[in-house]
N, C-alpha and C. Protein backbone atom coordinates (compact mmCIF):
# COMPACT_ATOMS: atom_id res chain seq x y z
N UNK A 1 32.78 6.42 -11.20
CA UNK A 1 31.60 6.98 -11.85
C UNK A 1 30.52 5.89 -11.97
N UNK A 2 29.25 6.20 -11.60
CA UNK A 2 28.06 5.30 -11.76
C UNK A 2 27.77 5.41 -12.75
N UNK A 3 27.62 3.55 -13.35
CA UNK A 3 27.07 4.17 -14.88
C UNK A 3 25.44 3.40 -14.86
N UNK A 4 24.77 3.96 -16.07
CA UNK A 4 23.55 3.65 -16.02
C UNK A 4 23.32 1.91 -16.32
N UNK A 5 22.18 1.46 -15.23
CA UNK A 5 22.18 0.15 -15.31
C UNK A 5 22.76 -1.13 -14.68
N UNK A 6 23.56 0.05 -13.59
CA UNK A 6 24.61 -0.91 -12.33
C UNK A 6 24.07 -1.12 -11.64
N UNK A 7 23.09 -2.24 -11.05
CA UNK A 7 22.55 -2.41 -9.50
C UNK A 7 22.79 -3.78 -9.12
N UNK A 8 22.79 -3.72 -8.09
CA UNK A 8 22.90 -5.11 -7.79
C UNK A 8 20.95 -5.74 -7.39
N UNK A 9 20.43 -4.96 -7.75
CA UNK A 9 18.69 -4.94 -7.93
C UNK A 9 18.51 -5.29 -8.85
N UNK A 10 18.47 -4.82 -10.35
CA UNK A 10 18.65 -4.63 -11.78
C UNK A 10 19.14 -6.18 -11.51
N UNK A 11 20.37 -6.59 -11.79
CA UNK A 11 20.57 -7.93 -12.05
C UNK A 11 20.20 -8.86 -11.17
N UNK A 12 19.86 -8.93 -10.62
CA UNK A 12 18.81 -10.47 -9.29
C UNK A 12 17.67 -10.08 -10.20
N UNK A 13 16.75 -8.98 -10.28
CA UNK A 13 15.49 -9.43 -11.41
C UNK A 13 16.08 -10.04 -12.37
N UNK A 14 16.83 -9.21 -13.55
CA UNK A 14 17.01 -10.01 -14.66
C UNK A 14 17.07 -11.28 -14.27
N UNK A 15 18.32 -11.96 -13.60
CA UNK A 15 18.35 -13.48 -13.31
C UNK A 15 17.20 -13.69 -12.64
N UNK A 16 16.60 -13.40 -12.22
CA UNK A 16 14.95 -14.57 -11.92
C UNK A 16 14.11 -14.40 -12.99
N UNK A 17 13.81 -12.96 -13.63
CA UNK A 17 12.71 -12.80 -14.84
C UNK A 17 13.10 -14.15 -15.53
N UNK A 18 14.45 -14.28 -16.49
CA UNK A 18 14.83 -15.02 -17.72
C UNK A 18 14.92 -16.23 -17.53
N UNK A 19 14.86 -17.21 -15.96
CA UNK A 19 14.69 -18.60 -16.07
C UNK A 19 13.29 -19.03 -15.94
N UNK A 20 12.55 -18.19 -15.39
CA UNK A 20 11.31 -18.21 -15.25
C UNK A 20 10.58 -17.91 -16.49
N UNK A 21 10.93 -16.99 -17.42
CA UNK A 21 10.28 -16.81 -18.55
C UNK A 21 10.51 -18.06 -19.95
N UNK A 22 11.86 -18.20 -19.85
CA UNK A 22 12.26 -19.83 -20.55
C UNK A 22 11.31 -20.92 -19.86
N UNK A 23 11.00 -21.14 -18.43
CA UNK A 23 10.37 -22.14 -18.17
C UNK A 23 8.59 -21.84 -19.05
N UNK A 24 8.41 -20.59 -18.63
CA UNK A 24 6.92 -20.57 -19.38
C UNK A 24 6.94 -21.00 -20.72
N UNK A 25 8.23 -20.32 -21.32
CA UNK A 25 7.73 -20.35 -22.87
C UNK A 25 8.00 -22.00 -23.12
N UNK A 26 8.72 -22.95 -22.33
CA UNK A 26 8.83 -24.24 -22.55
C UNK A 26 7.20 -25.04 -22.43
N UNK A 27 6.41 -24.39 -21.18
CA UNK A 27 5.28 -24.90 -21.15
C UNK A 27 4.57 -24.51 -22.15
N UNK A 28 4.55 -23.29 -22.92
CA UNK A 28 3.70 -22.52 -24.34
C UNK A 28 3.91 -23.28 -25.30
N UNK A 29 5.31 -23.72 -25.78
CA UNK A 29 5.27 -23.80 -27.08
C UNK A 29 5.07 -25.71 -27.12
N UNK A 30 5.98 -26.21 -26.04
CA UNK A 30 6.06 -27.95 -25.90
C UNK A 30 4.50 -28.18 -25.39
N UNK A 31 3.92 -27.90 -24.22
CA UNK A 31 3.17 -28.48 -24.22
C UNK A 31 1.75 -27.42 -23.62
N UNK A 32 1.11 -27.18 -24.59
CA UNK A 32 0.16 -25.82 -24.83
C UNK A 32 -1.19 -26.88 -24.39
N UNK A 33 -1.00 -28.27 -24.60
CA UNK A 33 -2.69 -28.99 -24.54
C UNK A 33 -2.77 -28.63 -22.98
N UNK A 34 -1.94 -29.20 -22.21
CA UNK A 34 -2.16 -29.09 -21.20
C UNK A 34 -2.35 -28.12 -20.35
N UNK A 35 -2.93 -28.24 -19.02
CA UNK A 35 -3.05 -27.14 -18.54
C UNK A 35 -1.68 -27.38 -17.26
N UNK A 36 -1.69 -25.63 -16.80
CA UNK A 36 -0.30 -25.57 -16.04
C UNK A 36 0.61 -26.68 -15.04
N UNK A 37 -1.24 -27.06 -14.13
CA UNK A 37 -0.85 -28.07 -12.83
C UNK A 37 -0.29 -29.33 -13.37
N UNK A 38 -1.12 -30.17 -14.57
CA UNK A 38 -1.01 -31.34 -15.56
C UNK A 38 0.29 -31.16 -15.67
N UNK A 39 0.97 -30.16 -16.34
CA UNK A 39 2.43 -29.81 -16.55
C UNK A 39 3.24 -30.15 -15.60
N UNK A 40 3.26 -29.22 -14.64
CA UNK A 40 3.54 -29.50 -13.60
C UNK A 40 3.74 -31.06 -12.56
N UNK A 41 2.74 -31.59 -12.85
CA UNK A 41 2.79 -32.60 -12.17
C UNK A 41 3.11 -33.77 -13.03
N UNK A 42 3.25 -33.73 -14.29
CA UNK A 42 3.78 -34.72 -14.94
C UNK A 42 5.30 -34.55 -15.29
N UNK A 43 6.03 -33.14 -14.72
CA UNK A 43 7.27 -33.19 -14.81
C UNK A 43 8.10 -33.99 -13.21
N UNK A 44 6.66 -33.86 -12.19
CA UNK A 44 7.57 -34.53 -11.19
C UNK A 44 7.20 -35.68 -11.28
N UNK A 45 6.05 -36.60 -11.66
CA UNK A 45 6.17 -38.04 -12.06
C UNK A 45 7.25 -38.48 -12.82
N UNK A 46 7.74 -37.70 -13.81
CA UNK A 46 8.49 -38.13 -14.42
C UNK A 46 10.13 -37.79 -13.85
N UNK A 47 10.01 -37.60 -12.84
CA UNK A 47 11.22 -37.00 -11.85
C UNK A 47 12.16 -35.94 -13.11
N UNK A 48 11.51 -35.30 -13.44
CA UNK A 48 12.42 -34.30 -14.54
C UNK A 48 12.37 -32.98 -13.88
N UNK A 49 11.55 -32.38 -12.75
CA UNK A 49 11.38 -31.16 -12.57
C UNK A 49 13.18 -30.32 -12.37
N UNK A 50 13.62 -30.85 -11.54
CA UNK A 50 14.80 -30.64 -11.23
C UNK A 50 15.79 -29.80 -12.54
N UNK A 51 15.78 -30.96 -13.33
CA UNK A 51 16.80 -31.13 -14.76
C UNK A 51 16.09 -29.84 -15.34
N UNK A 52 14.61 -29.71 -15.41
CA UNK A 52 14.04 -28.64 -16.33
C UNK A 52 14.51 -27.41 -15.42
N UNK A 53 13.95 -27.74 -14.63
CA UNK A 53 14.06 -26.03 -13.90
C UNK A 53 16.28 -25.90 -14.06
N UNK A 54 17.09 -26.50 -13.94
CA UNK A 54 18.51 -26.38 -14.24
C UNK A 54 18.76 -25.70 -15.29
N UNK A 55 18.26 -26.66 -16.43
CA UNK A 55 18.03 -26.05 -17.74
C UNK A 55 17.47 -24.43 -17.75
N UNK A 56 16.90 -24.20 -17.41
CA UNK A 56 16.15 -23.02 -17.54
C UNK A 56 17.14 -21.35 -17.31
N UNK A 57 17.93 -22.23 -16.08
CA UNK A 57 19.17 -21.38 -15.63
C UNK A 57 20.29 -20.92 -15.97
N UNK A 58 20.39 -21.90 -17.60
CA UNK A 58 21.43 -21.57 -18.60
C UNK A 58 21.28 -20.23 -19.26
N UNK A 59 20.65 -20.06 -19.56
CA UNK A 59 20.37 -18.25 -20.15
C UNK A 59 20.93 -17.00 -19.26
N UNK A 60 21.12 -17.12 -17.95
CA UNK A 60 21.21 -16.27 -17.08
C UNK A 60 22.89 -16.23 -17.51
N UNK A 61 23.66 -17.09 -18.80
CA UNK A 61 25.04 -16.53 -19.00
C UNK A 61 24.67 -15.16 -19.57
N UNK A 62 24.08 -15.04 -20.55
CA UNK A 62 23.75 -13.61 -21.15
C UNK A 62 23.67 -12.44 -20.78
N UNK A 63 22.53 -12.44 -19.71
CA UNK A 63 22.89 -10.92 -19.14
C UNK A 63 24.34 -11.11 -18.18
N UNK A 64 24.33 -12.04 -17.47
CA UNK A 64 25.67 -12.41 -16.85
C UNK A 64 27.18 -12.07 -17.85
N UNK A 65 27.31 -12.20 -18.77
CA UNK A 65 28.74 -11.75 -19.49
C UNK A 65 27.82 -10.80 -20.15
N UNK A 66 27.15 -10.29 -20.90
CA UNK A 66 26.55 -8.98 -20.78
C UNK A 66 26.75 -7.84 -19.89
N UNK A 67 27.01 -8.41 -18.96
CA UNK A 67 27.56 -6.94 -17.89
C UNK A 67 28.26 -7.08 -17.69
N UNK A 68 28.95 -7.88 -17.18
CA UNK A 68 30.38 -8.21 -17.43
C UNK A 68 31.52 -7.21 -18.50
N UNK A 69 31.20 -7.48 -19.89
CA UNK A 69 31.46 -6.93 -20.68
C UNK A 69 31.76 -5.64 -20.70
N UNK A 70 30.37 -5.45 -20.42
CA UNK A 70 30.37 -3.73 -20.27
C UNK A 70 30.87 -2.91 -18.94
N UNK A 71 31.15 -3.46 -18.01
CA UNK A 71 31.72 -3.31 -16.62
C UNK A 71 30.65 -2.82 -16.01
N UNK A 72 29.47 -3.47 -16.02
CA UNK A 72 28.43 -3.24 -14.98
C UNK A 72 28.40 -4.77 -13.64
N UNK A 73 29.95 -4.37 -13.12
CA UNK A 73 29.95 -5.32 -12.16
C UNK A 73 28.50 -5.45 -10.90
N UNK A 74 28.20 -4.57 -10.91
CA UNK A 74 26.90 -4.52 -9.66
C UNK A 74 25.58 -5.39 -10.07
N UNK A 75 25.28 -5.34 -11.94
CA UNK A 75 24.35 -6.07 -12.10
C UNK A 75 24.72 -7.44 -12.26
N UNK A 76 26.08 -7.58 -12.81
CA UNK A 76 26.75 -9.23 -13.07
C UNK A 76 26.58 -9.70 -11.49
N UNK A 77 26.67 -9.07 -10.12
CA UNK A 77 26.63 -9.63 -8.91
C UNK A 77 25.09 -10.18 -9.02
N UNK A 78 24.38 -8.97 -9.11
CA UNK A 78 22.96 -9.60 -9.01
C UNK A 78 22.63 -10.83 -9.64
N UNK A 79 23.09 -11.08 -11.05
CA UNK A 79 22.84 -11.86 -11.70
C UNK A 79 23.38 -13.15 -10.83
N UNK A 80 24.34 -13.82 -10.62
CA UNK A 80 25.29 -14.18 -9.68
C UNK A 80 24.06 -14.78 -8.67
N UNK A 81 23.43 -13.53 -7.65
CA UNK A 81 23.09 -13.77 -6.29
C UNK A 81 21.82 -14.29 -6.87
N UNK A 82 20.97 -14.29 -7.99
CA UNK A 82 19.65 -14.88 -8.45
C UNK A 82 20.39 -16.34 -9.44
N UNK A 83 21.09 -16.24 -9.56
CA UNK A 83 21.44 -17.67 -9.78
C UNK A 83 21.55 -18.29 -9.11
N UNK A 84 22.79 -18.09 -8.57
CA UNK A 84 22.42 -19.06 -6.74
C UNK A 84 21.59 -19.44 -5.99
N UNK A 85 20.50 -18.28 -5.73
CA UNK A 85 19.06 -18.52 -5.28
C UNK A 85 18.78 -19.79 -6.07
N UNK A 86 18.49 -19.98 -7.53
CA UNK A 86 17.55 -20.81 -8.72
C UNK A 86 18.09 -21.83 -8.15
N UNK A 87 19.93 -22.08 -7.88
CA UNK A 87 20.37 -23.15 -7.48
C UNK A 87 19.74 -24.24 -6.50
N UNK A 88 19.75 -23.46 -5.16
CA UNK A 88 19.16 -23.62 -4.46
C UNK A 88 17.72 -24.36 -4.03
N UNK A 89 17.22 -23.84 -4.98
CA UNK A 89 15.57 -24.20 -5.29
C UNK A 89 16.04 -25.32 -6.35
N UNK A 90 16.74 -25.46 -7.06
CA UNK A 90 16.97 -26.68 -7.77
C UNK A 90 17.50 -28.17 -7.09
N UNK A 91 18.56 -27.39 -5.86
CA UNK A 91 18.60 -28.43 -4.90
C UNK A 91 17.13 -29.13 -3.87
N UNK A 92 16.60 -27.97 -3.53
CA UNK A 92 15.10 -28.26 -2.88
C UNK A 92 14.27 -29.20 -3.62
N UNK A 93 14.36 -29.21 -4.98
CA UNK A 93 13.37 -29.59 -5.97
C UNK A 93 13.70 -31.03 -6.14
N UNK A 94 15.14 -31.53 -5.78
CA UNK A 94 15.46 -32.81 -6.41
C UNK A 94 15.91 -33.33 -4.90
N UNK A 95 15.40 -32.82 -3.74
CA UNK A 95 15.54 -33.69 -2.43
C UNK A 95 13.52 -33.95 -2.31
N UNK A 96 12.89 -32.42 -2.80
CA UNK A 96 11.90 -32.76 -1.95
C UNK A 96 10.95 -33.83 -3.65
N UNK A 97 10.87 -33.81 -4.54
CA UNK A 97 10.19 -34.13 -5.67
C UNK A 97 11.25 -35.38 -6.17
């Protein structure tokens, strides 16, 4: 039986919305003087981009055992396949920055 909220669509957004939205609200609340690029570019002077954007990827346990839980295995995959992606780009980030 399909239950409501199983996709393997549904969870790859969630996991990209929620590391991406932690990264904004890190730039909102830490450092609001600046503007985005400044941000930006003072996290790769400071060779931190990597570590931040990692960080960011910790939240994605939530909806991840969140469906889990509830046996919405199709969105826990998604979640899963947009983590891996973040991975990825986290590896890119700390060869190319």
């Amino acid at each position: 039986m399909k239950k409501k909220f199983d996709s393997v669509k549904l969870g790859f957004v969630a996991g990209l919305i929620l590391p991406v939205a932690i990264f904004l609200f890190t730039y909102i609340f830490r450092m609001h003087g600046l503007s985005f690029s400044l941000f930006f570019q003072a996290m790769v002077g400071h060779h931190i981009l990597s570590k931040v954007l990692s960080l960011c990827v910790y939240p994605n346990l939530i909806p991840f055992f969140l469906f889990i839980w509830t046996d919405r295995l199709q969105s826990a995959r998604g979640v899963l396949g947009a983590t891996i992606v973040l991975a990825m780009l986290v590896f890119l980030s700390q060869l190319i920055f």
